[in-house]
Protein backbone atom coordinates (compact mmCIF):
# COMPACT_ATOMS: atom_id res chain seq x y z
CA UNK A 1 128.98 117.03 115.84
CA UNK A 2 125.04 116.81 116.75
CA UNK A 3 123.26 114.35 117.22
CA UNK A 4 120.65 114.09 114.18
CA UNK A 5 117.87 113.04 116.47
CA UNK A 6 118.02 115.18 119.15
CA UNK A 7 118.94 118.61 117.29
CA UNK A 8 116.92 121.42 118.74
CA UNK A 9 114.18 122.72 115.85
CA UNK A 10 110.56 125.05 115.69
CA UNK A 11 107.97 123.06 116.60
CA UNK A 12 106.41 122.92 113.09
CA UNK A 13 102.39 123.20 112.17
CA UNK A 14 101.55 120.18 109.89
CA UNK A 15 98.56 120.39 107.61
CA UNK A 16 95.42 118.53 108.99
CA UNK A 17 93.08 118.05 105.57
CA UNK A 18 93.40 117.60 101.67
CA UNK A 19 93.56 121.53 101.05
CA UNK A 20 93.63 122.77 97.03
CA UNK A 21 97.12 123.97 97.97
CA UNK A 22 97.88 120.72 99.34
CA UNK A 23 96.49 118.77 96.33
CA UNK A 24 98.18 120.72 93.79
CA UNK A 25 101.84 119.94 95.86
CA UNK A 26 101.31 116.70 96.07
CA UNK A 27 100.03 116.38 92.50
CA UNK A 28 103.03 118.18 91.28
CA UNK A 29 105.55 116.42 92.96
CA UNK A 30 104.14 113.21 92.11
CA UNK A 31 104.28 114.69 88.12
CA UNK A 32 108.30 114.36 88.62
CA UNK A 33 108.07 111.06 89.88
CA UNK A 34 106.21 109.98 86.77
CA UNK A 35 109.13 111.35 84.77
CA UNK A 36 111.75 109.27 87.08
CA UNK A 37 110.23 106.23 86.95
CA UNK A 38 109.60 106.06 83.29
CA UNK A 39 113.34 106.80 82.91
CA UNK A 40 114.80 104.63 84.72
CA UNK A 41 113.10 101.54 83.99
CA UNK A 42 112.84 102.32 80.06
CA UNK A 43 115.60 100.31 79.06
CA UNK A 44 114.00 96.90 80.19
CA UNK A 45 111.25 96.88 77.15
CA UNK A 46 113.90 98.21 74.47
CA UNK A 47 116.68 96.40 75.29
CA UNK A 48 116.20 93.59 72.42
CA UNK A 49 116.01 96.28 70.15
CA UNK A 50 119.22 98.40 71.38
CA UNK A 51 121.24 95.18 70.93
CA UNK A 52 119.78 94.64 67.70
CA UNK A 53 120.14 97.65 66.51
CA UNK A 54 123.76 98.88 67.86
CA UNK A 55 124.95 95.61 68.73
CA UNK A 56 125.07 96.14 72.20
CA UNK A 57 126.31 93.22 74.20
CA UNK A 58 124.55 91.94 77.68
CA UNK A 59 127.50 93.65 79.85
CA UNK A 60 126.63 96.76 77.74
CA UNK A 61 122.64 96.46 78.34
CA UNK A 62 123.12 96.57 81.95
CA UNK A 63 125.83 99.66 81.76
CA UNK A 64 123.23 101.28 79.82
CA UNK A 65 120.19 100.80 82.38
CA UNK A 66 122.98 101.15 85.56
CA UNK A 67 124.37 104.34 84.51
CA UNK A 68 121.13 105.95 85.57
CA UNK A 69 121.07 104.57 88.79
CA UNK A 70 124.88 104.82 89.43
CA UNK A 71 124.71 108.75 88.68
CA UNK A 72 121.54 108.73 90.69
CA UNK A 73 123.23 107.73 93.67
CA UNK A 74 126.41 109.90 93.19
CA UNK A 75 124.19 112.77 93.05
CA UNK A 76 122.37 112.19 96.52
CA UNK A 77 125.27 113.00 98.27
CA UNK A 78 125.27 117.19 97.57
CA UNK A 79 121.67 116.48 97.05
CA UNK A 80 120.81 115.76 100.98
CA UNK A 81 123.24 119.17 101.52
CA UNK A 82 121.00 121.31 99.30
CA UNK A 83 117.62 119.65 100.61
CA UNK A 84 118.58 121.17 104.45
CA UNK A 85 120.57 124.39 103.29
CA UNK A 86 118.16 125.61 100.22
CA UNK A 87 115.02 123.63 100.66
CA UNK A 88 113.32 120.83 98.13
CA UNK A 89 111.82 123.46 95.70
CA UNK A 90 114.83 124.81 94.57
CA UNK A 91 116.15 121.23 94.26
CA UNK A 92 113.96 119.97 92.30
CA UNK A 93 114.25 123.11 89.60
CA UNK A 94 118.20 123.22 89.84
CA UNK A 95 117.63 119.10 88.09
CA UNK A 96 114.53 119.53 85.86
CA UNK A 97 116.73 121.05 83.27
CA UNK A 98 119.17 118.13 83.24
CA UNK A 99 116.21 115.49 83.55
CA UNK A 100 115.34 117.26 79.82
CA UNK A 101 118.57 117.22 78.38
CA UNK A 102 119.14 113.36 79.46
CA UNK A 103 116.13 112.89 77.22
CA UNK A 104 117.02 114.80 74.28
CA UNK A 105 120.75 113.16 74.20
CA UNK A 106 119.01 109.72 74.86
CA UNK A 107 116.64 110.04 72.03
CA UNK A 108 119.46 111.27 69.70
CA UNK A 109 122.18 108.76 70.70
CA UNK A 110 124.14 106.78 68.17
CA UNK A 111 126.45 104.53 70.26
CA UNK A 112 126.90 102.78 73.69
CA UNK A 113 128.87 106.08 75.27
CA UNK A 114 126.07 108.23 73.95
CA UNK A 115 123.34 106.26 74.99
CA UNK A 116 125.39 106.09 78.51
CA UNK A 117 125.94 109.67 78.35
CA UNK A 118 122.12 110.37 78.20
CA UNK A 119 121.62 108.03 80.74
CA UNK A 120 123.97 109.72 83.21
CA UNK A 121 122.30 112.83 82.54
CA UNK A 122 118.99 111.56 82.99
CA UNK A 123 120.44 110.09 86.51
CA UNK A 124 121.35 113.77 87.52
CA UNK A 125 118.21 115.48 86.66
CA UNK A 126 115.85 112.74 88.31
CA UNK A 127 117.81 112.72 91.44
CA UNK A 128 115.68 115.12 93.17
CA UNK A 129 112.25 113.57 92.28
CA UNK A 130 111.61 111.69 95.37
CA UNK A 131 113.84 113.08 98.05
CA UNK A 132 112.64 116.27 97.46
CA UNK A 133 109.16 114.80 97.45
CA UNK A 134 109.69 112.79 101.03
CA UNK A 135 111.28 116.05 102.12
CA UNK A 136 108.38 118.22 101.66
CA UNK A 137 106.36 115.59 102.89
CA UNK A 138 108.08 115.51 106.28
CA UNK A 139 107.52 119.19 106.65
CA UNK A 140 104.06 119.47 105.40
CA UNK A 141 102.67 116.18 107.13
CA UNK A 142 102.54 114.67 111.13
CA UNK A 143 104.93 111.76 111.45
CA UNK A 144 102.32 109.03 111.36
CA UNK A 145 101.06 109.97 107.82
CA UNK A 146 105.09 109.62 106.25
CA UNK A 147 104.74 106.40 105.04
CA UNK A 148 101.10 106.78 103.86
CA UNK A 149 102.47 110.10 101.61
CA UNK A 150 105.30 107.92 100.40
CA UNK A 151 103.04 105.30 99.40
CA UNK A 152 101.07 107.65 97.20
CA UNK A 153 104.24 108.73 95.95
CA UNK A 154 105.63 105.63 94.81
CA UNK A 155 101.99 104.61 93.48
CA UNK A 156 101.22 107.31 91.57
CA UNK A 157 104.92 108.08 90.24
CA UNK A 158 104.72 104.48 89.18
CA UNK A 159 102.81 104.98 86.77
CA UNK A 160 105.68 106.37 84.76
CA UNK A 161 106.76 102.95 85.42
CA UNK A 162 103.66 101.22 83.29
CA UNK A 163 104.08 103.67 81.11
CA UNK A 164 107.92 102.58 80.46
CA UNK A 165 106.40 98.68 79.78
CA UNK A 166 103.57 98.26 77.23
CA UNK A 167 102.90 101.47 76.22
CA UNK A 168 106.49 102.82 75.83
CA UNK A 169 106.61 99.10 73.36
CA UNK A 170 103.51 100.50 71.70
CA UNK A 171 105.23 103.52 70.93
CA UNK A 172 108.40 102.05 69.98
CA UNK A 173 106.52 99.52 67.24
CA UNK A 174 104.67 102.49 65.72
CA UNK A 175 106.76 106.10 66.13
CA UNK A 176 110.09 104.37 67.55
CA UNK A 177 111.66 104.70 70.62
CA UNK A 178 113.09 108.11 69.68
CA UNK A 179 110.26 109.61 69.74
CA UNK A 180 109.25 108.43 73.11
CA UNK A 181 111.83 110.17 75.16
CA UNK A 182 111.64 113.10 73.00
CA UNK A 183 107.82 113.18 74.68
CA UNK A 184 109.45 112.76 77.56
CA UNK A 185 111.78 115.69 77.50
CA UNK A 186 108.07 117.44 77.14
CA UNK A 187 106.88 116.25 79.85
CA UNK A 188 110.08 116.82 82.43
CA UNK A 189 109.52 120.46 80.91
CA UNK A 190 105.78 120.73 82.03
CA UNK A 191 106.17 119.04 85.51
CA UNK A 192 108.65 121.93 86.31
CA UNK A 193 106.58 124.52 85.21
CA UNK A 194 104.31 122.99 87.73
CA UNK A 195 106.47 122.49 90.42
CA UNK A 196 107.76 126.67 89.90
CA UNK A 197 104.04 127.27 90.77
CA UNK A 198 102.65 124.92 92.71
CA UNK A 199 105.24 123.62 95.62
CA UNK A 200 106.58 125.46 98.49
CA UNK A 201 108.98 124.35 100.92
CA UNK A 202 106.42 124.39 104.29
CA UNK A 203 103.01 125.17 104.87
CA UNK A 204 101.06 127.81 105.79
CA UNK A 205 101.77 129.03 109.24
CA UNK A 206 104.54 126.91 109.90
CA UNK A 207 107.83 128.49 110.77
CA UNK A 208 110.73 127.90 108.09
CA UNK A 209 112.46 124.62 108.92
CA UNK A 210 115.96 125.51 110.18
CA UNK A 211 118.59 125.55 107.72
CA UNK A 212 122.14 125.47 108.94
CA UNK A 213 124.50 128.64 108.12
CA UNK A 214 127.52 126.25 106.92
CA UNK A 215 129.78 125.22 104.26
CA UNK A 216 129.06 122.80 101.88
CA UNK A 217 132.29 121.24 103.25
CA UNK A 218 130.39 121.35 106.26
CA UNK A 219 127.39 120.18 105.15
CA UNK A 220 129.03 117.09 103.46
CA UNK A 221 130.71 116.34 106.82
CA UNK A 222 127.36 116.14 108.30
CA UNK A 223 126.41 113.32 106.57
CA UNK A 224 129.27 111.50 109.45
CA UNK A 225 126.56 112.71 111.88
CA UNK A 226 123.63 111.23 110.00
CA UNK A 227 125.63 107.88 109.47
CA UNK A 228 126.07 107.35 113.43
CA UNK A 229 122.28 107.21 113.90
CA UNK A 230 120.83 103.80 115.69
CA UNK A 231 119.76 101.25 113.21
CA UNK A 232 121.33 103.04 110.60
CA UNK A 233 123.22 100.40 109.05
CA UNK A 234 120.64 97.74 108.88
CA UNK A 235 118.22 99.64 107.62
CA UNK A 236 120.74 101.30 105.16
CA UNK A 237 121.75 97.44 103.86
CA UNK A 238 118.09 96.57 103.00
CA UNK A 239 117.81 99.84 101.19
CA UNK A 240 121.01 98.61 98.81
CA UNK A 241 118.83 95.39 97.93
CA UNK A 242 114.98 95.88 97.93
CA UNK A 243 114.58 97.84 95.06
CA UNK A 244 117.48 96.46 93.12
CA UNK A 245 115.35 93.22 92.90
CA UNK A 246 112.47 95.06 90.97
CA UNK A 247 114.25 97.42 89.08
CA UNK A 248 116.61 94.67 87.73
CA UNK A 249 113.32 92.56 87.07
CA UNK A 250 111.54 95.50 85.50
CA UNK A 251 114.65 97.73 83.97
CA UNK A 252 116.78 95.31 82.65
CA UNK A 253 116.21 91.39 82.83
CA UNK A 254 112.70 90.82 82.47
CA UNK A 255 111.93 92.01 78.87
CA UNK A 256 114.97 89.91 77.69
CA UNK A 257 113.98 87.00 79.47
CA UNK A 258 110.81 87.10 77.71
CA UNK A 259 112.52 87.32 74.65
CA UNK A 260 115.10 85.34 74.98
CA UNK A 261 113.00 82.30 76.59
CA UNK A 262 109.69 82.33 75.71
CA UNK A 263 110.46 84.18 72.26
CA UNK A 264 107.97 87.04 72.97
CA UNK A 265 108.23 89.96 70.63
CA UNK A 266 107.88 93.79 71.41
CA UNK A 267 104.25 93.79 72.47
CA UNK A 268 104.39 90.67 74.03
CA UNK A 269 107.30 91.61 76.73
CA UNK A 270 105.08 94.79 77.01
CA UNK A 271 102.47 93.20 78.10
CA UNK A 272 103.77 91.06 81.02
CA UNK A 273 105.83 94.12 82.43
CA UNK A 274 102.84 95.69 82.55
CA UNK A 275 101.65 92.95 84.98
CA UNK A 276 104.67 93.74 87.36
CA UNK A 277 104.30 97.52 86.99
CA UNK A 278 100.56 97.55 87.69
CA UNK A 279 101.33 94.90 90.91
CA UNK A 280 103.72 96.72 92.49
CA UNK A 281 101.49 100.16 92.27
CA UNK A 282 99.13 98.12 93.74
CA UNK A 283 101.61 96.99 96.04
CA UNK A 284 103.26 100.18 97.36
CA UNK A 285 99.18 101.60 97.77
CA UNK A 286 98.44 98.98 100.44
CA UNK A 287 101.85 98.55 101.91
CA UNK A 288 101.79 102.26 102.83
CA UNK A 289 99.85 102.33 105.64
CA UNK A 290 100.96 99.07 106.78
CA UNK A 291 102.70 100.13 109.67
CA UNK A 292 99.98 102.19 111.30
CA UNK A 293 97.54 99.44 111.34
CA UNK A 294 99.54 96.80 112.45
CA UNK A 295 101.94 98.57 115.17
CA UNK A 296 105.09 97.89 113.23
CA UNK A 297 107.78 98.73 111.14
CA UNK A 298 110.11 95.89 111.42
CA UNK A 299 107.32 93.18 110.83
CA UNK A 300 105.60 93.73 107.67
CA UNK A 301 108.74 95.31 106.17
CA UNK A 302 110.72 91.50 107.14
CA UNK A 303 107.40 89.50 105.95
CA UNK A 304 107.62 91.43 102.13
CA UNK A 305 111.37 90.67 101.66
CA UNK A 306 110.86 87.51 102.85
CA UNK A 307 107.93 86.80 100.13
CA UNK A 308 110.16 88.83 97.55
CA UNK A 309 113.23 86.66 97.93
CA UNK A 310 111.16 83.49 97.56
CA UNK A 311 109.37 84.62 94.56
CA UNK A 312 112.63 85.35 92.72
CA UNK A 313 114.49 81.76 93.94
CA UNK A 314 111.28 79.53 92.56
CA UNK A 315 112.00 81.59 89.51
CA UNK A 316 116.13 80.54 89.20
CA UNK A 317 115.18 77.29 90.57
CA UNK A 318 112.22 76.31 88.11
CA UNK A 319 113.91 78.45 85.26
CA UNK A 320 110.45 78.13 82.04
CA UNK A 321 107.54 77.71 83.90
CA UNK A 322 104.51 77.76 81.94
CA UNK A 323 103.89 80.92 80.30
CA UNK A 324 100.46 81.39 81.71
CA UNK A 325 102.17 80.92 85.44
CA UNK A 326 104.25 83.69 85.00
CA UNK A 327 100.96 85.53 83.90
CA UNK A 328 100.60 85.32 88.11
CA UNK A 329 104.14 85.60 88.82
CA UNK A 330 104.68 89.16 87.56
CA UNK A 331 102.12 90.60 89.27
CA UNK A 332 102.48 88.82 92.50
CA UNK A 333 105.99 89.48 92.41
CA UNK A 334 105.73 93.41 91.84
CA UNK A 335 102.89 93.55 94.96
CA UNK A 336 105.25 91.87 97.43
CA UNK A 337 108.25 93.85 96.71
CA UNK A 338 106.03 96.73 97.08
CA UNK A 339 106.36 97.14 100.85
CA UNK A 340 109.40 99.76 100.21
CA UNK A 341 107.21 102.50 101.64
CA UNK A 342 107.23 100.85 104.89
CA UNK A 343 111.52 100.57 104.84
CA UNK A 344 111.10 104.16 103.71
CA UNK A 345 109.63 105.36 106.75
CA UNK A 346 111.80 103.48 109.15
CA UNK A 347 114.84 104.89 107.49
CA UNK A 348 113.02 108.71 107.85
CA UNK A 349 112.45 108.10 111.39
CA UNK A 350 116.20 107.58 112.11
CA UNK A 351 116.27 111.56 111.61
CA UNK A 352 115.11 114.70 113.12
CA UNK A 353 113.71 117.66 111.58
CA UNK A 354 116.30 119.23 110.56
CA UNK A 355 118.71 116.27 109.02
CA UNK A 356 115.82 114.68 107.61
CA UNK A 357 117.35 115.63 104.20
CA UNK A 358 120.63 114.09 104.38
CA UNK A 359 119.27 111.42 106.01
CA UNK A 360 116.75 110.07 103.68
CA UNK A 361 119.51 111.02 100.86
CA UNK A 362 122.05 108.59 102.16
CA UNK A 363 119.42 105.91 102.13
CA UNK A 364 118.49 106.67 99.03
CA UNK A 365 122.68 106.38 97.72
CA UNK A 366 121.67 102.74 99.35
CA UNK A 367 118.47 102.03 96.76
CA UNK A 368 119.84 103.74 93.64
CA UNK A 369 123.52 102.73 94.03
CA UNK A 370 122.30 98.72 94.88
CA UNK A 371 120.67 99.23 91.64
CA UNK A 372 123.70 99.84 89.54
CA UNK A 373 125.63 96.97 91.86
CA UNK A 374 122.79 94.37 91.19
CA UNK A 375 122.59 95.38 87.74
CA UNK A 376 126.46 95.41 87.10
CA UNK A 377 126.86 92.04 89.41
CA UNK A 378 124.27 90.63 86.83
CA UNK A 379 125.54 91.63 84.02
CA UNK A 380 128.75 90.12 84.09
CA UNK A 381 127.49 86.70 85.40
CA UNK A 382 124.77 87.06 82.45
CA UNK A 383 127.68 87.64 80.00
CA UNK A 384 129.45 84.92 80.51
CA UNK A 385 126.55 82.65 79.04
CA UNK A 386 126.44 85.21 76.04
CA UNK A 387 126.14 83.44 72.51
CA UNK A 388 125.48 85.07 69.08
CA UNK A 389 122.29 85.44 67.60
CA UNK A 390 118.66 85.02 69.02
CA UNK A 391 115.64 87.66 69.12
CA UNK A 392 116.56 88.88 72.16
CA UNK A 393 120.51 89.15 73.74
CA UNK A 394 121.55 85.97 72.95
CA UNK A 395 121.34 84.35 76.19
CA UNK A 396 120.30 80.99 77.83
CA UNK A 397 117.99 80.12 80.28
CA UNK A 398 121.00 78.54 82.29
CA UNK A 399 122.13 82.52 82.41
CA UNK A 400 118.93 84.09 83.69
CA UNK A 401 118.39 81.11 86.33
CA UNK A 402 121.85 82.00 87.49
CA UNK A 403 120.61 86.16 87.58
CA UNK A 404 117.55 85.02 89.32
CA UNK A 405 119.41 83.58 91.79
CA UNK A 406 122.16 86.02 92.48
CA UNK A 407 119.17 88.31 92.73
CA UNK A 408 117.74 85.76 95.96
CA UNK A 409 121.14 85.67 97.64
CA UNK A 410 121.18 89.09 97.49
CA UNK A 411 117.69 89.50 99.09
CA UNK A 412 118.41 86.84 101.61
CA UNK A 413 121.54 88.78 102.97
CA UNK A 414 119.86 92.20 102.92
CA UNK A 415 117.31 90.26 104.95
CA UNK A 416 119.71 88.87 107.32
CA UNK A 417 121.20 92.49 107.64
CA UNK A 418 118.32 94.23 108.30
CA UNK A 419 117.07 91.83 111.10
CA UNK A 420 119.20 93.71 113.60
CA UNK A 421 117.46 96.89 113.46
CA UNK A 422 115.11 98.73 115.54
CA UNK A 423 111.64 98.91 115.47
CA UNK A 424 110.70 102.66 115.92
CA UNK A 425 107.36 101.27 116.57
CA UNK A 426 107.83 98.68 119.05
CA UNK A 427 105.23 99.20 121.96
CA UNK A 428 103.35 101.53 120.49
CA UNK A 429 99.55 100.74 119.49
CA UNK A 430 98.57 100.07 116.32
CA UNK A 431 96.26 102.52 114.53
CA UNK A 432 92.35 101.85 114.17
């Protein structure tokens, strides 16, 4: 067993300056990301209307936008194997087929288990759009500019997240919500075109990055190795909760809430997701380079959780504040829990070279599969409050108070956990 910091690699020649070539990766990798984030936050706008529609109880909402995230996660596992042995580039084409045919089943979908089914497909063929990304990244790019390149990641892939908020409600009004993922199976199609001719595993004279001659029983083994790195657990535990607190927000809770609540129709729960969407691309744009200008890791990523948790408790506590306060809250809550790029770039530093792969794939079995915990944790508590009837799920505010706040324990604890890391920056100077 090695050690997967100290493992003995070619010294690798990063890029120094925004090249075409370098433009056109980034550009094309950040195309997937679109696709990803649009599909797995898509149900949160649409879920009045799936209930309405196919009678889909709260339990079965939050299967429905989990089964993305739980397949998401299963898939990281061989995923982190195939990112060291073949490289990200074949990765990402061996799961833009899949991404398509999630959309097309989606879109065609008559039932719960067919609308699941899609999901799970759509899970598999997204599972590759940002860990192949942060892979390429990490071969392409000098250490100190990781975080920065994962914060124009996440900001520019979020987009498929505003897109999956007011405008995927326009479209559902007008064309119907068919029609929208059938767009989307497009668009998957395109950004792998792009990727085929754009993306290449390392840069120009940089030698090949090491990839180990062993079985994929092997390889899978490996991911002991990557497990027994310092700080691994702590920063693993905050992975399982940050995002989960968005992506339940945004994906599942937040347009029925509106609904349910403040009796807010299609447009109108558009419209406020938007807000959180657009803060947390603002968010993830000035978190990124956080850490260089402030000499930490630890810090800013401790301070954001912190302001994330609270944000979410005032919510269960308080329960209907006014409507025009939440016209803040949304926003301000997306921008805080925008500081993942920061956790991202602790977790990559746990790694060397050549296990960078696996490693940032096990954290990311951490941020998909707390999504499908949070969301299935929620979704029974939610459906125990369930009643008939209502424009949204039929829930009451006593229900989403007591979501809000199993969201904040959550938080608190993945806050507690991470405490005990290391700083990979401590004593170092901060940027200027």
């Amino acid at each position: 067993m090695q050690d997967p910091q100290t493992a003995t690699e070619a010294e690798p020649a990063f890029v120094s300056g925004w090249t075409l070539r370098v433009v056109l990766l980034v550009g094309a990798v950040c195309l997937t990301y679109v696709v990803s984030q649009f599909l797995r936050n898509s149900v949160g706008v649409i879920a009045p209307n799936l209930s309405a529609e196919l009678g889909l109880s709260p339990e079965g909402i939050s299967l429905l936008s989990g089964a993305f995230f739980f397949s998401f996660a299963a898939a990281q596992f061989p995923l982190g194997v195939a990112l060291d042995r073949w490289g990200p580039k074949a990765a990402m084409l061996a799961s833009i087929g899949l991404a398509v045919a999630g959309c097309v089943i989606f879109a065609w979908g008559s039932s719960l288990s067919s609308l699941v089914a899609g999901r799970i497909v759509m899970g598999l063929g997204c599972s590759s759009f940002f860990m192949a990304p942060l892979t390429l990244f990490s071969r392409w790019f000098a250490p100190e500019r990781f975080s920065t390149l994962t914060g124009i990641q996440l900001g520019f892939g979020s987009f498929g997240t505003l897109l999956a908020t007011g405008p995927l409600a326009g479209v559902a009004a007008t064309l119907g919500w068919r029609t929208a993922f059938v767009g989307f199976a497009v668009l998957s199609a395109l950004a792998g075109l792009l990727v085929l001719l754009a993306v290449r595993d390392d840069p120009p004279g940089s030698p090949p990055a090491e990839r180990p001659h062993e079985t994929f029983r092997a390889g899978m083994m490996g991911l002991l190795d990557v497990a027994r790195a310092p700080s691994f657990w702590p920063v693993f535990g905050l992975h399982l909760i940050l995002y989960s607190g968005f992506a339940s927000m945004l994906g599942l809770w937040g347009g029925p809430y509106l609904t349910d609540i403040y009796g807010l129709d299609l447009a109108g729960r558009g419209h406020y997701l938007l807000l959180l969407a657009a803060g947390q691309i603002v968010g993830v744009f000035l978190w990124g380079p956080a850490d260089r200008i402030i000499g930490s890791r630890k810090g800013p990523v401790m301070f954001g959780v912190f302001l994330t948790a609270a944000m979410i408790g005032l919510l269960g506590l308080v329960g209907k504040p006014p409507l025009w306060l939440l016209t803040l809250w949304f926003p301000l809550f997306g921008f805080v829990s925008g500081v993942s790029p920061v956790l991202i770039a602790h977790g990559r530093s746990l790694f060397s070279r050549r296990f960078v792969g696996r490693g940032i794939t096990m954290m990311n079995v951490g941020t998909m599969g707390g999504v499908f915990i949070m969301q299935s944790v929620t979704g029974f508590i939610a459906g125990r409050f369930a009643s008939s009837g209502g424009a949204g799920i039929g829930l009451p505010i006593e229900a989403y108070q007591a979501v809000f706040l199993t969201i904040f324990g959550m938080l608190t604890i993945g806050l507690i956990v991470y405490g005990r890391s290391r700083d990979p920056m401590a004593g170092k100077p901060p940027a200027h």
